[in-house]
C-alpha atoms as a PDB file:
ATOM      1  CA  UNK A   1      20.349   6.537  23.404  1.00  0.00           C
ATOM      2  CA  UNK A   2      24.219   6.904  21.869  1.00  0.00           C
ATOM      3  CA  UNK A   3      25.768   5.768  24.564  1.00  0.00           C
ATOM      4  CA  UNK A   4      23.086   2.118  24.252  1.00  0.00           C
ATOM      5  CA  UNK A   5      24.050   2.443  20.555  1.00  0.00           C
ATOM      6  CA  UNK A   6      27.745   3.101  21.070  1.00  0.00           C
ATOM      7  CA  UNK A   7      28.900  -0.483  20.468  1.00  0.00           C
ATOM      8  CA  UNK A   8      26.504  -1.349  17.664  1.00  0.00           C
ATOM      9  CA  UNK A   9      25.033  -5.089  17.512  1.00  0.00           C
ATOM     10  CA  UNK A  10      21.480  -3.538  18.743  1.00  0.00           C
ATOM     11  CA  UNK A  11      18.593  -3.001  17.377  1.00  0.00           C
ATOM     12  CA  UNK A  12      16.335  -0.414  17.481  1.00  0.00           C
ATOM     13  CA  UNK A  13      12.432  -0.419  16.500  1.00  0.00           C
ATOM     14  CA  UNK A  14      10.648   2.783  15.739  1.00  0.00           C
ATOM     15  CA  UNK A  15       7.968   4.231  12.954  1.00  0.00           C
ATOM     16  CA  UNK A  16       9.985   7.113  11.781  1.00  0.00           C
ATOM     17  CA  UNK A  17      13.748   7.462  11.364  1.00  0.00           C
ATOM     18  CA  UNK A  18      14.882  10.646   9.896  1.00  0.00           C
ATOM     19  CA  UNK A  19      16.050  12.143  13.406  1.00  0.00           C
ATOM     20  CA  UNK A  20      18.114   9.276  13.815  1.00  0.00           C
ATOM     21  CA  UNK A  21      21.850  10.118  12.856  1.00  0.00           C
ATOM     22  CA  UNK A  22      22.898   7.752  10.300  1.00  0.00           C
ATOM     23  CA  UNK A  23      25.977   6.842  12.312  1.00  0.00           C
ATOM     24  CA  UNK A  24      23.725   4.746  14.462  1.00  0.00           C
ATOM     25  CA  UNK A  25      22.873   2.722  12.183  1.00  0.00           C
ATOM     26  CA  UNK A  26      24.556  -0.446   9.407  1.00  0.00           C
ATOM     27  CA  UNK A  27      21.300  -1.134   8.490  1.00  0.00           C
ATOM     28  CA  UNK A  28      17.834   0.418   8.194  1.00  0.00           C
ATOM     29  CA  UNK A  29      15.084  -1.710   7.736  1.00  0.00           C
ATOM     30  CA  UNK A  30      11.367  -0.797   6.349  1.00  0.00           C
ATOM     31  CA  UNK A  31       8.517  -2.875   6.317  1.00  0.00           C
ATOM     32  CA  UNK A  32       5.678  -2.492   4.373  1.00  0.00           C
ATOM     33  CA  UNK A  33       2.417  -4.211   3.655  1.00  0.00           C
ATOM     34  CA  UNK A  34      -1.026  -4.204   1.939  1.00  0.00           C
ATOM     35  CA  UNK A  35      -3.267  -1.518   2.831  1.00  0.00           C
ATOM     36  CA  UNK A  36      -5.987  -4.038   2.895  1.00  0.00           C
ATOM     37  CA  UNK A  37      -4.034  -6.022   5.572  1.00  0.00           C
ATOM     38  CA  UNK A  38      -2.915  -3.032   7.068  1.00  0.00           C
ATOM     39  CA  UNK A  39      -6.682  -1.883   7.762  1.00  0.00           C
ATOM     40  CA  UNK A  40      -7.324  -5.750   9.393  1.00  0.00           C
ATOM     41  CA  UNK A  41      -4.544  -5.443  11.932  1.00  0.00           C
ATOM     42  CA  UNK A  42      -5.313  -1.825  13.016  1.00  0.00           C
ATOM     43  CA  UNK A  43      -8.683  -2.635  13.350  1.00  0.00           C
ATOM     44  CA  UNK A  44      -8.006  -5.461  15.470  1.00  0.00           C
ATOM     45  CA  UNK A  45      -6.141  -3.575  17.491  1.00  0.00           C
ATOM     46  CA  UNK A  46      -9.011  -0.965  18.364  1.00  0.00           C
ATOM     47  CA  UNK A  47      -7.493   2.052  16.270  1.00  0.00           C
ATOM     48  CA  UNK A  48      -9.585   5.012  15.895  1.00  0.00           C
ATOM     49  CA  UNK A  49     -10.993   5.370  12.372  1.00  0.00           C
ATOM     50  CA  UNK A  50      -9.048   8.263  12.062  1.00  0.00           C
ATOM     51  CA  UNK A  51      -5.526   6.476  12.842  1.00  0.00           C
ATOM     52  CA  UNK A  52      -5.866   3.832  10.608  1.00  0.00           C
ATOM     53  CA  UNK A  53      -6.811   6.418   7.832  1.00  0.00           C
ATOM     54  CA  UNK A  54      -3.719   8.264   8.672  1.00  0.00           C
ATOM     55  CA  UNK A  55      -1.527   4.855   8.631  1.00  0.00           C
ATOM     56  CA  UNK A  56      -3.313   3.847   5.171  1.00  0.00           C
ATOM     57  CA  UNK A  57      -2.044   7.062   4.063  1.00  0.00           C
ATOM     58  CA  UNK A  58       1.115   6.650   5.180  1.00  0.00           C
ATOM     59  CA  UNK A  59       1.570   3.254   4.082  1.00  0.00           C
ATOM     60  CA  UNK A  60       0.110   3.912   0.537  1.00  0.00           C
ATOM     61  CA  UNK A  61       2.513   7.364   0.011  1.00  0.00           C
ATOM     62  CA  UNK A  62       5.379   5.385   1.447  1.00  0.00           C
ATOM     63  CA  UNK A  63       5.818   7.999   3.656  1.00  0.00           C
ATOM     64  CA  UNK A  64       8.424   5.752   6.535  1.00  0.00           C
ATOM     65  CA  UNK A  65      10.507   4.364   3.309  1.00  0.00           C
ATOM     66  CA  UNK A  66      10.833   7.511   1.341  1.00  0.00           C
ATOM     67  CA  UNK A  67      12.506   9.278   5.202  1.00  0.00           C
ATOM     68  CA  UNK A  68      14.456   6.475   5.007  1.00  0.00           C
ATOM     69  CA  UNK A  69      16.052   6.329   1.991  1.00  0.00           C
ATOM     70  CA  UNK A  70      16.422  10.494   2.147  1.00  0.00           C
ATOM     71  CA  UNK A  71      18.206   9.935   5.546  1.00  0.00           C
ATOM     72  CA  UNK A  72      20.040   7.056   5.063  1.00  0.00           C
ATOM     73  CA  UNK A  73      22.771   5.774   2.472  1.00  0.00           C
ATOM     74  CA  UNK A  74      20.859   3.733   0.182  1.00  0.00           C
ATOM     75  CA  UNK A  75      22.970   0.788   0.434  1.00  0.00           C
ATOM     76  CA  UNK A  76      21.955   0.386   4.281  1.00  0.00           C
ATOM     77  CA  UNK A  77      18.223   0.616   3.523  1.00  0.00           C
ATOM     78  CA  UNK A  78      16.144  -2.470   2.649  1.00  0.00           C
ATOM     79  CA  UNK A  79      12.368  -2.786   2.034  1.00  0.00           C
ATOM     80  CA  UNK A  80      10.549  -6.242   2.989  1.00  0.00           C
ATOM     81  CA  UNK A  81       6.889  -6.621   2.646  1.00  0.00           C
ATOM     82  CA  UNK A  82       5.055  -7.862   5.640  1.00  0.00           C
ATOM     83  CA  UNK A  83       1.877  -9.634   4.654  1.00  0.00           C
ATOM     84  CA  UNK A  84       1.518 -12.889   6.011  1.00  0.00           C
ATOM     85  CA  UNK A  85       3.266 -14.640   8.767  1.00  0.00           C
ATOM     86  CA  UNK A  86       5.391 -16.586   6.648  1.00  0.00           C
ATOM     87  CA  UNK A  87       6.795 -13.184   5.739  1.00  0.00           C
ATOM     88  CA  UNK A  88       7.068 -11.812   9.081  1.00  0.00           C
ATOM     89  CA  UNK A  89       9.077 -15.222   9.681  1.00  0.00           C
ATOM     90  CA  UNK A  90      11.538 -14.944   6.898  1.00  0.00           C
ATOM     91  CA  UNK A  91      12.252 -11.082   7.876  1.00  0.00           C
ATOM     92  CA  UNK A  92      12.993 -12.196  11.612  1.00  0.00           C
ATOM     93  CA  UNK A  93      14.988 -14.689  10.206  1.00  0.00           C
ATOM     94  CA  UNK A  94      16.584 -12.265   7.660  1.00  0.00           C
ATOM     95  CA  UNK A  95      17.022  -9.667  10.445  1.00  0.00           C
ATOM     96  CA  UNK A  96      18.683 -12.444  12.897  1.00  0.00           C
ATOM     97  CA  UNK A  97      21.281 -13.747  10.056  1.00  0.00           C
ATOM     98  CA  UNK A  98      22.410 -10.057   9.606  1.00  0.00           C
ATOM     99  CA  UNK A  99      22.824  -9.772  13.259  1.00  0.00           C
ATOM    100  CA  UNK A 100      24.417 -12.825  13.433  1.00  0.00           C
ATOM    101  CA  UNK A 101      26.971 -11.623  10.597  1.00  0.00           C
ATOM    102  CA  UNK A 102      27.402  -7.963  12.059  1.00  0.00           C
ATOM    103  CA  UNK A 103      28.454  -9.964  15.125  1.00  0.00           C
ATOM    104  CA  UNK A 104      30.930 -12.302  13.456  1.00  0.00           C
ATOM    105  CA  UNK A 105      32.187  -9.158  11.684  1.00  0.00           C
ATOM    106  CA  UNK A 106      32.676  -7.311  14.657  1.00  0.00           C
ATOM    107  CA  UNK A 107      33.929 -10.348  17.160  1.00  0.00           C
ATOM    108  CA  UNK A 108      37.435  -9.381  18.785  1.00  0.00           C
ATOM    109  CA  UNK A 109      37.777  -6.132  16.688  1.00  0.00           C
END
């Protein structure tokens, strides 16, 4: 996975981080949302009881945020709640203008 990463301007989507090496990475990104919304979507989705009790837990200890800010500088790390889908739109569109810049940044270096 380096050598995908070795040029940067990718991005990578996974539910835990702290294996990644921090060299990988200009910016970390955690989403988080309500537990009651949380529960909806995994149980649309056909999770076990047991899963989405696990999530919940996760998601209520701030388990994925807490790795990343232990693994990561803090000034790469940003939390966005993800409730509805006009916040799922804004943090695409967040996500895309920081690509967009990290681009411009890094055009013709």
């Amino acid at each position: 996975m380096e050598d995908m990463l070795a040029d940067g301007g990718m991005v990578v989507e996974y539910h835990s981080c702290d294996f990644f090496p921090e060299r990988w990475f200009d910016l970390v990104i955690v989403l988080r949302t309500d537990n009651t919304i949380l529960y909806d979507r995994l149980q649309k989705r056909g999770y076990s009881q047991k899963k989405i009790e696990e999530n919940l837990q996760a998601e209520i200890f701030g388990v994925v945020a807490e790795e990343a800010q232990k693994s990561y500088d803090a000034n790469i790390v940003v939390t966005l709640q993800s409730d509805t889908l006009a916040d799922m739109q804004s943090n695409v569109d967040r996500a895309l203008q920081w690509v967009q810049q990290w681009l411009r940044d890094h055009a013709a270096a």
